[in-house]
Each structure stands twice: as C-alpha cells, then as structure tokens.
PDB file of N, CA and C in Angstrom:
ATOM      1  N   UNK A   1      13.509  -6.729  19.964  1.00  0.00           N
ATOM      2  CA  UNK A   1      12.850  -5.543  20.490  1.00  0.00           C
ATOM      3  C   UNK A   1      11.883  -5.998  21.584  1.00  0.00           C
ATOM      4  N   UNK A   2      12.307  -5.548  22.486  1.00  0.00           N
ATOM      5  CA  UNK A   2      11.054  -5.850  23.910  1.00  0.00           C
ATOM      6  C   UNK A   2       9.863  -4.959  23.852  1.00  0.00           C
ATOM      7  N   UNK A   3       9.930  -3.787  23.894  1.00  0.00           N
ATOM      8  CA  UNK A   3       8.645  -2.868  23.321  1.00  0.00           C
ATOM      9  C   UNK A   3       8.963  -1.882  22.629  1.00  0.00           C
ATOM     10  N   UNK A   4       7.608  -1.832  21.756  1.00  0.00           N
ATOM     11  CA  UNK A   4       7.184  -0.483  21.105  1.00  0.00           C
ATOM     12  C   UNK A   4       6.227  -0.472  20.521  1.00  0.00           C
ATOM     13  N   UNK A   5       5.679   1.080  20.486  1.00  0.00           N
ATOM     14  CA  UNK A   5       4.469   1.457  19.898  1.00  0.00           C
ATOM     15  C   UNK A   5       4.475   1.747  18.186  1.00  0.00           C
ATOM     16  N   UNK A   6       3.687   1.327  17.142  1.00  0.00           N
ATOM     17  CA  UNK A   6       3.814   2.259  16.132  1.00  0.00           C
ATOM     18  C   UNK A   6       2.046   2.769  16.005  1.00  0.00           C
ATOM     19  N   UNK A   7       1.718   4.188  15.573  1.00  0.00           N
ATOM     20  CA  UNK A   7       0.276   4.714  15.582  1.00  0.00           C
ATOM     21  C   UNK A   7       0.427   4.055  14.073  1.00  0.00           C
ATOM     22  N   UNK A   8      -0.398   3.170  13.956  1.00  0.00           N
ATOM     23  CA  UNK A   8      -0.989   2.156  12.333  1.00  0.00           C
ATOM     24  C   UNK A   8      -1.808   2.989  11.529  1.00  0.00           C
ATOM     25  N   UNK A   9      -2.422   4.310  12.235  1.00  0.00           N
ATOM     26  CA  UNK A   9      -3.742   5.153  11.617  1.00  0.00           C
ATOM     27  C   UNK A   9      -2.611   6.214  10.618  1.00  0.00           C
ATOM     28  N   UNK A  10      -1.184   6.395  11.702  1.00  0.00           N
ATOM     29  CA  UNK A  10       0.076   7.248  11.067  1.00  0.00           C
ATOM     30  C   UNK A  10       0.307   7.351   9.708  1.00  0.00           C
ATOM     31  N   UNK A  11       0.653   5.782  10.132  1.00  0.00           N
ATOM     32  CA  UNK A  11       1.476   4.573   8.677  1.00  0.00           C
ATOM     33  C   UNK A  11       1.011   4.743   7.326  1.00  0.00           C
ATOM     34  N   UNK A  12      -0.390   4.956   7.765  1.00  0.00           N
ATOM     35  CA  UNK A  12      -1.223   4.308   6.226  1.00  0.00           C
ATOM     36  C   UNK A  12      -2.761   5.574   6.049  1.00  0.00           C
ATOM     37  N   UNK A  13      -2.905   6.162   6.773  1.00  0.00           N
ATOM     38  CA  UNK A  13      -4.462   6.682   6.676  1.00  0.00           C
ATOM     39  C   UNK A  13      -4.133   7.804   6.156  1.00  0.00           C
ATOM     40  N   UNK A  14      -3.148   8.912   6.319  1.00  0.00           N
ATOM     41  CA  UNK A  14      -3.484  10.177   5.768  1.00  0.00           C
ATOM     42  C   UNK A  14      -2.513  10.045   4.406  1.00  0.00           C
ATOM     43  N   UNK A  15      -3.704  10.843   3.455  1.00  0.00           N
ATOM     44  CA  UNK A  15      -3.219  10.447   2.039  1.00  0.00           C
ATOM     45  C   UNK A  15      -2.145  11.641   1.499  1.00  0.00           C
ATOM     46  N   UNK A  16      -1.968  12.589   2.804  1.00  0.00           N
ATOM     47  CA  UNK A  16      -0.838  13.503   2.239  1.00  0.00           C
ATOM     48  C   UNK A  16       0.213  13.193   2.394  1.00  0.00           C
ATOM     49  N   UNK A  17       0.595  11.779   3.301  1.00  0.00           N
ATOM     50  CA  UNK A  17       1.904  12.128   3.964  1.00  0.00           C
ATOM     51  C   UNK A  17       2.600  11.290   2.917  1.00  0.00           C
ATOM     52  N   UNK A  18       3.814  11.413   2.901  1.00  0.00           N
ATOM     53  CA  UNK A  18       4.798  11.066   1.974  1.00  0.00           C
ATOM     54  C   UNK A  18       5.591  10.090   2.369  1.00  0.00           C
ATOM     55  N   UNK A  19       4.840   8.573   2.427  1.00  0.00           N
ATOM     56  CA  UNK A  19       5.686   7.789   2.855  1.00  0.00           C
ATOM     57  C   UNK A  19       6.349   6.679   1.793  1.00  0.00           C
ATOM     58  N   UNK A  20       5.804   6.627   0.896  1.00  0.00           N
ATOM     59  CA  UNK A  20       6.034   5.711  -0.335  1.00  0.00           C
ATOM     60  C   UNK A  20       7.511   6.022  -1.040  1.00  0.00           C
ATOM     61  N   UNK A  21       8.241   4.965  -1.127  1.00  0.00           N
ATOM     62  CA  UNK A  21       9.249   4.943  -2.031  1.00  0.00           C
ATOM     63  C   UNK A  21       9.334   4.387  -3.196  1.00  0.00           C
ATOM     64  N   UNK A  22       9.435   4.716  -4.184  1.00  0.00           N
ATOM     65  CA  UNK A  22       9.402   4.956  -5.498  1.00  0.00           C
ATOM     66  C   UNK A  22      11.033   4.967  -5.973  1.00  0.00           C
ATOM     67  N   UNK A  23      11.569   3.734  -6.490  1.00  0.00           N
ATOM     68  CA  UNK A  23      12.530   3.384  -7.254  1.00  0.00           C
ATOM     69  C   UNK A  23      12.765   4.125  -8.527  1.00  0.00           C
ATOM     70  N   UNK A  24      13.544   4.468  -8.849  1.00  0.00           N
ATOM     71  CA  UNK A  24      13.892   5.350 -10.268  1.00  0.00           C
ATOM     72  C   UNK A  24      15.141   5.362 -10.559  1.00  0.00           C
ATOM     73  N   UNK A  25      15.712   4.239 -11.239  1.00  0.00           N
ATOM     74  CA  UNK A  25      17.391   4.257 -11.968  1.00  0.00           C
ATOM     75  C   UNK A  25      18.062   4.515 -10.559  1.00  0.00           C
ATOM     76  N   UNK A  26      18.132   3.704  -9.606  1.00  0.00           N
ATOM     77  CA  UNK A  26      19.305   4.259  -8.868  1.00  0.00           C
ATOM     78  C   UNK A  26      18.340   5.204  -7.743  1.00  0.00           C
ATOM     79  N   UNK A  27      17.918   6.070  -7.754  1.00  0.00           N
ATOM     80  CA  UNK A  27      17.186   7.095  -6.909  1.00  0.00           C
ATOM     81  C   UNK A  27      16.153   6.833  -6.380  1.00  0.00           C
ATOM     82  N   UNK A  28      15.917   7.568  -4.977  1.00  0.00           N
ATOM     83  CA  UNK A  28      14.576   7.283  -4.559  1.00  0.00           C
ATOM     84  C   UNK A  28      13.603   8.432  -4.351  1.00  0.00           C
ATOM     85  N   UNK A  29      12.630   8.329  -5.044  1.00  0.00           N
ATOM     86  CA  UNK A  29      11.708   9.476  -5.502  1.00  0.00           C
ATOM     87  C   UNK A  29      10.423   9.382  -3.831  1.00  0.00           C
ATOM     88  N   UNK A  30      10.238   9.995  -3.369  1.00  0.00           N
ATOM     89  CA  UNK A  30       9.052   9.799  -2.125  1.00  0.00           C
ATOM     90  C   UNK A  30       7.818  10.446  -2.973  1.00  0.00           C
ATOM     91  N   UNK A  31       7.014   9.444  -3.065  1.00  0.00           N
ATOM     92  CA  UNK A  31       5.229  10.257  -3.997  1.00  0.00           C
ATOM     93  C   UNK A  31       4.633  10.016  -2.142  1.00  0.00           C
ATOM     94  N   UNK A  32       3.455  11.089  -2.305  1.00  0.00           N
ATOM     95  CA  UNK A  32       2.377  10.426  -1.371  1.00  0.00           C
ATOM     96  C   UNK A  32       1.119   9.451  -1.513  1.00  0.00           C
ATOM     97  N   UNK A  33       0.845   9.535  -0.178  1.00  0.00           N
ATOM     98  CA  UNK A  33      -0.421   8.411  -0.521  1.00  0.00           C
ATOM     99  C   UNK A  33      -1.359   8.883  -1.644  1.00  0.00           C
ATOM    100  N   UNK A  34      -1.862  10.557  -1.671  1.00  0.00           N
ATOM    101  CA  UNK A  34      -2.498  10.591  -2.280  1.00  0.00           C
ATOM    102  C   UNK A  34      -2.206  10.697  -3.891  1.00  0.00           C
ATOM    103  N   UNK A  35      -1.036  10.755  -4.374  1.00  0.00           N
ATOM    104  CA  UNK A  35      -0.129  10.501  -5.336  1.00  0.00           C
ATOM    105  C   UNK A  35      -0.571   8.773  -5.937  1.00  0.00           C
ATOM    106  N   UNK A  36      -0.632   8.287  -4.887  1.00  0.00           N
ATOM    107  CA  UNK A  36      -0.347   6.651  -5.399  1.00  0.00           C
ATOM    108  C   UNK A  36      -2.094   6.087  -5.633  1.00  0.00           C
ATOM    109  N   UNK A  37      -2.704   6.755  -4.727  1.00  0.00           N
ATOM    110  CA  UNK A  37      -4.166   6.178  -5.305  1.00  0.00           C
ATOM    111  C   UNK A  37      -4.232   6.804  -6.549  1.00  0.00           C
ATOM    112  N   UNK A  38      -3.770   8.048  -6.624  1.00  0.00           N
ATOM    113  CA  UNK A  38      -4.200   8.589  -9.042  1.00  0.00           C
ATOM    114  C   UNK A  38      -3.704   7.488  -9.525  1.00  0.00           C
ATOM    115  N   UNK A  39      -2.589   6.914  -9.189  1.00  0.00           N
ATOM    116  CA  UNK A  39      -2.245   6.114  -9.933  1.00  0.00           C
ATOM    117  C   UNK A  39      -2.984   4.644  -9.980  1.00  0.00           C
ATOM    118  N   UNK A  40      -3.353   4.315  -8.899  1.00  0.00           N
ATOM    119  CA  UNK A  40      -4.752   3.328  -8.881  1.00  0.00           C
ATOM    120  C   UNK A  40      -5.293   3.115  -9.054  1.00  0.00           C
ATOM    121  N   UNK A  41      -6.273   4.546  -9.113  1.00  0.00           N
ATOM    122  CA  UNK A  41      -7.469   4.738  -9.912  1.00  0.00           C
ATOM    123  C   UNK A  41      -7.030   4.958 -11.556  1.00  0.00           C
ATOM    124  N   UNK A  42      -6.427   5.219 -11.793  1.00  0.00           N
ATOM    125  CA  UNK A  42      -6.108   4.985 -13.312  1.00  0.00           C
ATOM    126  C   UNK A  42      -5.786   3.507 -14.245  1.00  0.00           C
ATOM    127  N   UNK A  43      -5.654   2.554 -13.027  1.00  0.00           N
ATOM    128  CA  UNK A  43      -5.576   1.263 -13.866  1.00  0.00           C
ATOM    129  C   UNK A  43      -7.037   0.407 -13.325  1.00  0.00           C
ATOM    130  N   UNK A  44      -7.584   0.820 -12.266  1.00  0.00           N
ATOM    131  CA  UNK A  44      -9.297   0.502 -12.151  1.00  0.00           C
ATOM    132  C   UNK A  44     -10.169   0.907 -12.773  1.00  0.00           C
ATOM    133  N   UNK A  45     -11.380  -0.161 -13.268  1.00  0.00           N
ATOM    134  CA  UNK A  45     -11.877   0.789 -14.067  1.00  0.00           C
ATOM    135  C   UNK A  45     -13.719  -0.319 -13.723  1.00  0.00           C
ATOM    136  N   UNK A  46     -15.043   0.232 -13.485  1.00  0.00           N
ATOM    137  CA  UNK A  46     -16.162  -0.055 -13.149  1.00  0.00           C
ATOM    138  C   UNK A  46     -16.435  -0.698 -14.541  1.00  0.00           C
ATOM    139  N   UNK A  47     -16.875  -2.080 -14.873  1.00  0.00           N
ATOM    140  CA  UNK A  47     -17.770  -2.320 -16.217  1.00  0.00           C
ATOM    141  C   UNK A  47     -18.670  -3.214 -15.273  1.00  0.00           C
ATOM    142  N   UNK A  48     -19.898  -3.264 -15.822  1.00  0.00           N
ATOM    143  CA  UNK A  48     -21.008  -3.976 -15.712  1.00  0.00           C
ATOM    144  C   UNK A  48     -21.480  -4.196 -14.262  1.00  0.00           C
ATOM    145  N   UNK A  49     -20.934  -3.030 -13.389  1.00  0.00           N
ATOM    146  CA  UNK A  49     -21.579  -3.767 -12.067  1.00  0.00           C
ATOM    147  C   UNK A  49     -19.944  -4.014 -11.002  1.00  0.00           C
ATOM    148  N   UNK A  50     -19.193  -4.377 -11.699  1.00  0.00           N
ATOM    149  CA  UNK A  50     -17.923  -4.787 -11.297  1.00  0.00           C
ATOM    150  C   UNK A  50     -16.497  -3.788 -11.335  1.00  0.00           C
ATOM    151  N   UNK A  51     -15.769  -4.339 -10.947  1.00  0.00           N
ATOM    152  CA  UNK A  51     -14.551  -3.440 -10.288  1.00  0.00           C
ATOM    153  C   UNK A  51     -13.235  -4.293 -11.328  1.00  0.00           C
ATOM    154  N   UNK A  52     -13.064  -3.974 -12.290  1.00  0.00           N
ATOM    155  CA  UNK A  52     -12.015  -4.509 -13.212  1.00  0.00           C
ATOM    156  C   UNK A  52     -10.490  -3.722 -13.326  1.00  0.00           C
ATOM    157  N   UNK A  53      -9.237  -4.658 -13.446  1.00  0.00           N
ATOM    158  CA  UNK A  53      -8.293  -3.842 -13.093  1.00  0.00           C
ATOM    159  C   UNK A  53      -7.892  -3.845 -14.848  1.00  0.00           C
ATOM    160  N   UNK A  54      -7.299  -3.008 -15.200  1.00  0.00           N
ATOM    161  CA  UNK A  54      -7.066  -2.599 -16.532  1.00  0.00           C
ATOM    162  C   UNK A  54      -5.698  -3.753 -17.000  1.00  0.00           C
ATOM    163  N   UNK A  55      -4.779  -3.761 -15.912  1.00  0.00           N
ATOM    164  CA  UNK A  55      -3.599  -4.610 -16.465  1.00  0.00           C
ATOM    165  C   UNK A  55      -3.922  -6.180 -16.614  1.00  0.00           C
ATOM    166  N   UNK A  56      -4.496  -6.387 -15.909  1.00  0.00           N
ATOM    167  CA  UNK A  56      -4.423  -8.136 -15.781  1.00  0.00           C
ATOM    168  C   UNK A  56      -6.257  -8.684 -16.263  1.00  0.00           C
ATOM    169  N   UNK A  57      -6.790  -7.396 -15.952  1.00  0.00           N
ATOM    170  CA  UNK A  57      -8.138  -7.773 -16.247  1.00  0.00           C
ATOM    171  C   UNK A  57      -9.054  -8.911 -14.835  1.00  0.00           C
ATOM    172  N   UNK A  58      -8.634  -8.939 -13.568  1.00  0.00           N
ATOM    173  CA  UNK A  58      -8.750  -9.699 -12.329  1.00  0.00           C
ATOM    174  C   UNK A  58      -9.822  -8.521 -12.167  1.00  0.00           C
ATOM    175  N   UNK A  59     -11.193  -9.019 -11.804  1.00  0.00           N
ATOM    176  CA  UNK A  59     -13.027  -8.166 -11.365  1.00  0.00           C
ATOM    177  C   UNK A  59     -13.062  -8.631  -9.507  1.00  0.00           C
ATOM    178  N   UNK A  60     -13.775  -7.872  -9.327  1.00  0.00           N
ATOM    179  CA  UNK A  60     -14.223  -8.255  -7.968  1.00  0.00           C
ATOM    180  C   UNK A  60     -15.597  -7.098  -7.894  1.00  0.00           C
ATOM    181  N   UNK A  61     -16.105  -7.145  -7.003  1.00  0.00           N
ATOM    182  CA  UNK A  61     -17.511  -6.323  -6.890  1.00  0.00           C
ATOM    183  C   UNK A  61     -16.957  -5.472  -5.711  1.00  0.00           C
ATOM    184  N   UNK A  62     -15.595  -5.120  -4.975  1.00  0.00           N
ATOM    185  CA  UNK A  62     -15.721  -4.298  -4.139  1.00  0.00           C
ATOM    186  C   UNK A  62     -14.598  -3.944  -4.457  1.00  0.00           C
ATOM    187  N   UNK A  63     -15.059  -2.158  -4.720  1.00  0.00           N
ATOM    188  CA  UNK A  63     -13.856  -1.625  -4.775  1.00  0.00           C
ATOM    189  C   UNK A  63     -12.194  -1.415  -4.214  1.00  0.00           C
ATOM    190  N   UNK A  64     -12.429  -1.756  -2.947  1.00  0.00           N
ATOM    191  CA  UNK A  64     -11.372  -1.291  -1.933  1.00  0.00           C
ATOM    192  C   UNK A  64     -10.537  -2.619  -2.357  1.00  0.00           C
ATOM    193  N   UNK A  65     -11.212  -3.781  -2.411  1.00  0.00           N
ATOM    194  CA  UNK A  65     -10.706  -4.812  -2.467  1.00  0.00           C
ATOM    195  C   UNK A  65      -9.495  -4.803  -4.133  1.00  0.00           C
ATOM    196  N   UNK A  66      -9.879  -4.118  -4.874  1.00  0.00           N
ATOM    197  CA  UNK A  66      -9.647  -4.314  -6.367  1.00  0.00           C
ATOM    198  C   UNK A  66      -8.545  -2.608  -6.290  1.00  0.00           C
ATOM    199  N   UNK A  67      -8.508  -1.901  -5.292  1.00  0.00           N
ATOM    200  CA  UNK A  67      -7.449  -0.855  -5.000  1.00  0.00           C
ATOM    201  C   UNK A  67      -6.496  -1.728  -4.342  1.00  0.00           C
ATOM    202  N   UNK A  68      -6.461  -2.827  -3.840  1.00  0.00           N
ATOM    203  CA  UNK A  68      -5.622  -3.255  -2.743  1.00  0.00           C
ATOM    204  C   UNK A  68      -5.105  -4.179  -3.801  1.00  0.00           C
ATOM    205  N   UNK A  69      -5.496  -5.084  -4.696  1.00  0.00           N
ATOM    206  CA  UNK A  69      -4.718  -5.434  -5.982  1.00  0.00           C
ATOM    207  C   UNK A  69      -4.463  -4.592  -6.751  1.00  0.00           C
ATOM    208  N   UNK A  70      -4.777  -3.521  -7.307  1.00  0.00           N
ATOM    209  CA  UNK A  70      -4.294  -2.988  -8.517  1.00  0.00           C
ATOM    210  C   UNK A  70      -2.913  -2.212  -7.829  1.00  0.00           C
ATOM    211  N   UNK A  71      -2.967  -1.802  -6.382  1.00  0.00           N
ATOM    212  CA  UNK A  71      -1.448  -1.609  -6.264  1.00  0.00           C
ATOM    213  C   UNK A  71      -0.289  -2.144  -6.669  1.00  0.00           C
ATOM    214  N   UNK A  72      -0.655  -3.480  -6.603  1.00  0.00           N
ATOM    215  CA  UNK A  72       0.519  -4.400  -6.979  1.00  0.00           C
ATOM    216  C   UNK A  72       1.190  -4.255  -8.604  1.00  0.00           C
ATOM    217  N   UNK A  73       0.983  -3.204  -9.154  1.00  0.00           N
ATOM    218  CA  UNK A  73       0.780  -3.032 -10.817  1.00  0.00           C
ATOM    219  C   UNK A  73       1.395  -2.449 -11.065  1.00  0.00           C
ATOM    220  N   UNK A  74       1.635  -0.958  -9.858  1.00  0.00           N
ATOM    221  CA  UNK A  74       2.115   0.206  -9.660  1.00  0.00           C
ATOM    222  C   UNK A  74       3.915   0.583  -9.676  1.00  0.00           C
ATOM    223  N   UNK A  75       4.344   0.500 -11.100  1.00  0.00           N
ATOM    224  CA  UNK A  75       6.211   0.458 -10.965  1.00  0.00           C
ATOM    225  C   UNK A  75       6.824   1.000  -9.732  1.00  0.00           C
ATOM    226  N   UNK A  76       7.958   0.410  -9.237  1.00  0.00           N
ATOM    227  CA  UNK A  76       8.504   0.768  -8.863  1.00  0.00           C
ATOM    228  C   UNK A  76       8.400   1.288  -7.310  1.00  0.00           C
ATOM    229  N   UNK A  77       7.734   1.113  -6.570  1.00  0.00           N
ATOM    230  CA  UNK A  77       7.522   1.385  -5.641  1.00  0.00           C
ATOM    231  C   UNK A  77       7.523   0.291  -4.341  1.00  0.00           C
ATOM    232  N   UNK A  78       7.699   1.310  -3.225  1.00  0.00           N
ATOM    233  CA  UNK A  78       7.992  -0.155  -2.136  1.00  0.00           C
ATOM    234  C   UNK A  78       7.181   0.821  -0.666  1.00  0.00           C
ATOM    235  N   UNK A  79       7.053   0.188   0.047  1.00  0.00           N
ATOM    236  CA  UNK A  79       6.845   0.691   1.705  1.00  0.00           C
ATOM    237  C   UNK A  79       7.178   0.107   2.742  1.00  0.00           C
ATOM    238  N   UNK A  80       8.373   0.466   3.491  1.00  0.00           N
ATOM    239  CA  UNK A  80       9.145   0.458   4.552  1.00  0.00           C
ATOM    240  C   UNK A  80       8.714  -0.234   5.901  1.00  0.00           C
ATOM    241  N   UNK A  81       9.060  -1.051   6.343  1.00  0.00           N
ATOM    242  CA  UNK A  81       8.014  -1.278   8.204  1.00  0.00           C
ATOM    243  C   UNK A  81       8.614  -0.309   8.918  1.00  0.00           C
ATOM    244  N   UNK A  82       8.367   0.545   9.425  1.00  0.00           N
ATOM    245  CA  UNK A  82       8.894   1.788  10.605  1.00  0.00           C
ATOM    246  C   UNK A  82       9.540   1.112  11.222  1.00  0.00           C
ATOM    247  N   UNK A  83       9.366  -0.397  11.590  1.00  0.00           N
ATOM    248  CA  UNK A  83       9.778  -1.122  12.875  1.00  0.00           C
ATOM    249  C   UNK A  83      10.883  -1.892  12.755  1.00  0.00           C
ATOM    250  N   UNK A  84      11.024  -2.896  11.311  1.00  0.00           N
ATOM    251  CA  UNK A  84      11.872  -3.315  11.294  1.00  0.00           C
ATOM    252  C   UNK A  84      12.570  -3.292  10.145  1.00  0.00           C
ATOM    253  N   UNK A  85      12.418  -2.479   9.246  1.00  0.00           N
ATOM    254  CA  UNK A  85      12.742  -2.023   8.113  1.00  0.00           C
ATOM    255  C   UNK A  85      12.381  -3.111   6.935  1.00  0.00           C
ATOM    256  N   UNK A  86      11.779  -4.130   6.719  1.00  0.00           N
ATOM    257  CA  UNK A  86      10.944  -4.841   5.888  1.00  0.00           C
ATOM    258  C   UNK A  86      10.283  -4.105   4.836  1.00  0.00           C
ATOM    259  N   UNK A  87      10.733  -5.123   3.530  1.00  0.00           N
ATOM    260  CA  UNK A  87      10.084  -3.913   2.787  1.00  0.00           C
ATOM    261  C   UNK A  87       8.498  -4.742   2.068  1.00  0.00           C
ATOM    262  N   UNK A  88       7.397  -3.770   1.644  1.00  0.00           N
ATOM    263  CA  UNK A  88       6.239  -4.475   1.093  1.00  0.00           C
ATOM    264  C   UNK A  88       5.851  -3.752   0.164  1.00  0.00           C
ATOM    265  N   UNK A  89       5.092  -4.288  -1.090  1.00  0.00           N
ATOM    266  CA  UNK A  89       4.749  -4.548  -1.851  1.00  0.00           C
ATOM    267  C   UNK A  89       3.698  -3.081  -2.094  1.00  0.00           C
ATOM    268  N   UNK A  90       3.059  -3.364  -1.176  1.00  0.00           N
ATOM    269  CA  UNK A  90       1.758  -2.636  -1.055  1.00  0.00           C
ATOM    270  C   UNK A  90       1.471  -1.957   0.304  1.00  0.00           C
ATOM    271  N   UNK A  91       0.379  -1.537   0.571  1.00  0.00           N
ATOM    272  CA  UNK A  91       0.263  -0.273   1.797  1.00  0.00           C
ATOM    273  C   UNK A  91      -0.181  -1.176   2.547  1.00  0.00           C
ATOM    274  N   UNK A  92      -1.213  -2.512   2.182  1.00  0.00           N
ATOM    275  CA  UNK A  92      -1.970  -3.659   3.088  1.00  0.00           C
ATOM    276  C   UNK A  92      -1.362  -4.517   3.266  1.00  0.00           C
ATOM    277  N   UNK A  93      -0.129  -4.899   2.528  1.00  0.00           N
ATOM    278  CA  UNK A  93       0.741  -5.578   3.012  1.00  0.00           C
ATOM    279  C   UNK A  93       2.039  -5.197   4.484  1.00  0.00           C
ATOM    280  N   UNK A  94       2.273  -3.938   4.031  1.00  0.00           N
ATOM    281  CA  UNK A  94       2.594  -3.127   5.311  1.00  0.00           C
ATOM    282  C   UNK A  94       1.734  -3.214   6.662  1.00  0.00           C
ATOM    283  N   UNK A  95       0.892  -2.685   6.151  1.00  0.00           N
ATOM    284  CA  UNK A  95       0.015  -2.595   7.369  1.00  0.00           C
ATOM    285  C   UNK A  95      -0.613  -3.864   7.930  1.00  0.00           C
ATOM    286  N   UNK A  96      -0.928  -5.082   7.413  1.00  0.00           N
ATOM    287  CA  UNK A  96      -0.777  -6.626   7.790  1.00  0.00           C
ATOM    288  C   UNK A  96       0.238  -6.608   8.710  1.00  0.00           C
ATOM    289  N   UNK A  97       1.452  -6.478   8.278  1.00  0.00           N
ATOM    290  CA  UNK A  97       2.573  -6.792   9.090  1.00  0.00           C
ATOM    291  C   UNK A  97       2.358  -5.716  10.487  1.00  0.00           C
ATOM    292  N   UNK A  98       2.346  -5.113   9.753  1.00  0.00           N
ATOM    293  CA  UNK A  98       2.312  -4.170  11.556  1.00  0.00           C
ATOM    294  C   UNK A  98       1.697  -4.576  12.202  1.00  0.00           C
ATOM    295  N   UNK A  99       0.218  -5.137  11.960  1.00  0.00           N
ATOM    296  CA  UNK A  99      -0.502  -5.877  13.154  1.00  0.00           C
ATOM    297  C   UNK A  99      -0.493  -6.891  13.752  1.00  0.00           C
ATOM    298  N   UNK A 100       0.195  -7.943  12.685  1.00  0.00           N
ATOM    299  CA  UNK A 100       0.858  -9.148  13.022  1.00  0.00           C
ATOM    300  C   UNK A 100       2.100  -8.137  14.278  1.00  0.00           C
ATOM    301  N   UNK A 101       2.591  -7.619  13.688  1.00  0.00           N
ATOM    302  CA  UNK A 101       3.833  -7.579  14.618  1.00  0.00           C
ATOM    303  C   UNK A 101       3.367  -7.009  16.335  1.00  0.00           C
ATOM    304  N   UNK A 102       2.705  -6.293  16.150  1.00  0.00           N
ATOM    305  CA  UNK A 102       2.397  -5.198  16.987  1.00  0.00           C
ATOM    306  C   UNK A 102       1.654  -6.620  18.240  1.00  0.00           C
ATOM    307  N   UNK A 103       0.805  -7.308  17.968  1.00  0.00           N
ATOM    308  CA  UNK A 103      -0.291  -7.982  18.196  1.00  0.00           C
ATOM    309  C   UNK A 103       0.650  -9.127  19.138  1.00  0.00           C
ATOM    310  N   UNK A 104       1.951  -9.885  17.938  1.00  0.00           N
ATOM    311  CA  UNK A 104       2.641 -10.781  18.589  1.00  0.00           C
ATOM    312  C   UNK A 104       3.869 -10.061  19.686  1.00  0.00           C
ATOM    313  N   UNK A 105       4.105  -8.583  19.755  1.00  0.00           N
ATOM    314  CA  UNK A 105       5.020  -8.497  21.085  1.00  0.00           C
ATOM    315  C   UNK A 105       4.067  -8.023  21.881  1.00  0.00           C
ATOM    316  N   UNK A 106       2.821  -7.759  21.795  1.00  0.00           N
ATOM    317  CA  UNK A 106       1.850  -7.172  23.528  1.00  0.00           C
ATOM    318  C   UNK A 106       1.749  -8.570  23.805  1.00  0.00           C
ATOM    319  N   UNK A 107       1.924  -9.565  23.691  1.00  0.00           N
ATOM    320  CA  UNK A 107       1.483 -10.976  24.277  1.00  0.00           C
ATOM    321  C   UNK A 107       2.229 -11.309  25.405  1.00  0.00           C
TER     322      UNK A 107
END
C-alpha cells in the first residue's frame, strides 16, 4: 500500500460503534465498545487503593492501565486492522498497530 488514511479517534473512541467481533460456535456476534467495557468493568474491581483484576488477580494503581489488561480476559472476541485485516487481542493492541503502521508509511 503506497497511501492511506485511517481516522484512529474512528477506530477506537466512540463507545457506540460496533466494531468488536465476538466469536460464538461458528458465528460472529458484533457487541460495541460500550458493550465491551460492562464487561471490563465487571472483572475490575478497586481494593485498598488499587485497581485489581478479578481473574488473575494482576493490581496496578491506574485504572485505564488495568482496563487495557483485563480486556485480555474477555471470551471470545477479536478486533480487525481496517488496513490490513490483522487481527488483535484488544482495542490497544489495535490501535498500537495503527500507529505503528500509519507513522511507518508517512515516512
């Protein structure tokens, strides 16, 4: 690919849009963003000051940081690169790549 644009604020910032794929026996279910943080916030949980994830029990003191692991927890689900069809894990793993990508063809 010689050029292209993707809007990164698109990809990942608004929590209505329905970009998440969600594996199910064979089928692919689309939840939205704001779909997938309930589910985030349901395996995070605040004790003592700290940001603890319910499955693995891994603390950190900042929340965002401890949403961006507890995704990884979340069945079944994947997110697409618009660009080159790569698939990731998580929404920051997506969006990593896009900037890596984006960053290495304006050069």
């Amino acid at each position: 690919v010689d050029h292209f644009e993707v809007d990164l604020e698109m990809v990942t910032s608004d929590p209505d849009d329905s970009f998440v794929d969600q594996q199910e026996e064979g089928s692919i279910e689309v939840i939205t963003n704001a779909e997938l943080d309930l589910q985030i916030e349901s395996v995070i949980v605040k004790n003592e000051g700290m940001w603890q994830c319910k499955v693995c029990g891994k603390t950190t003191k900042i929340k965002q940081h401890m949403k961006y692991h507890a995704e990884k927890h979340i069945p079944g689900q994947s997110h697409t690169c618009p660009v080159c069809n790569k698939v990731f894990a998580t929404r920051n793993s997506m969006k990593s790549h896009l900037y890596k990508l984006c960053n290495k063809n304006r050069s």
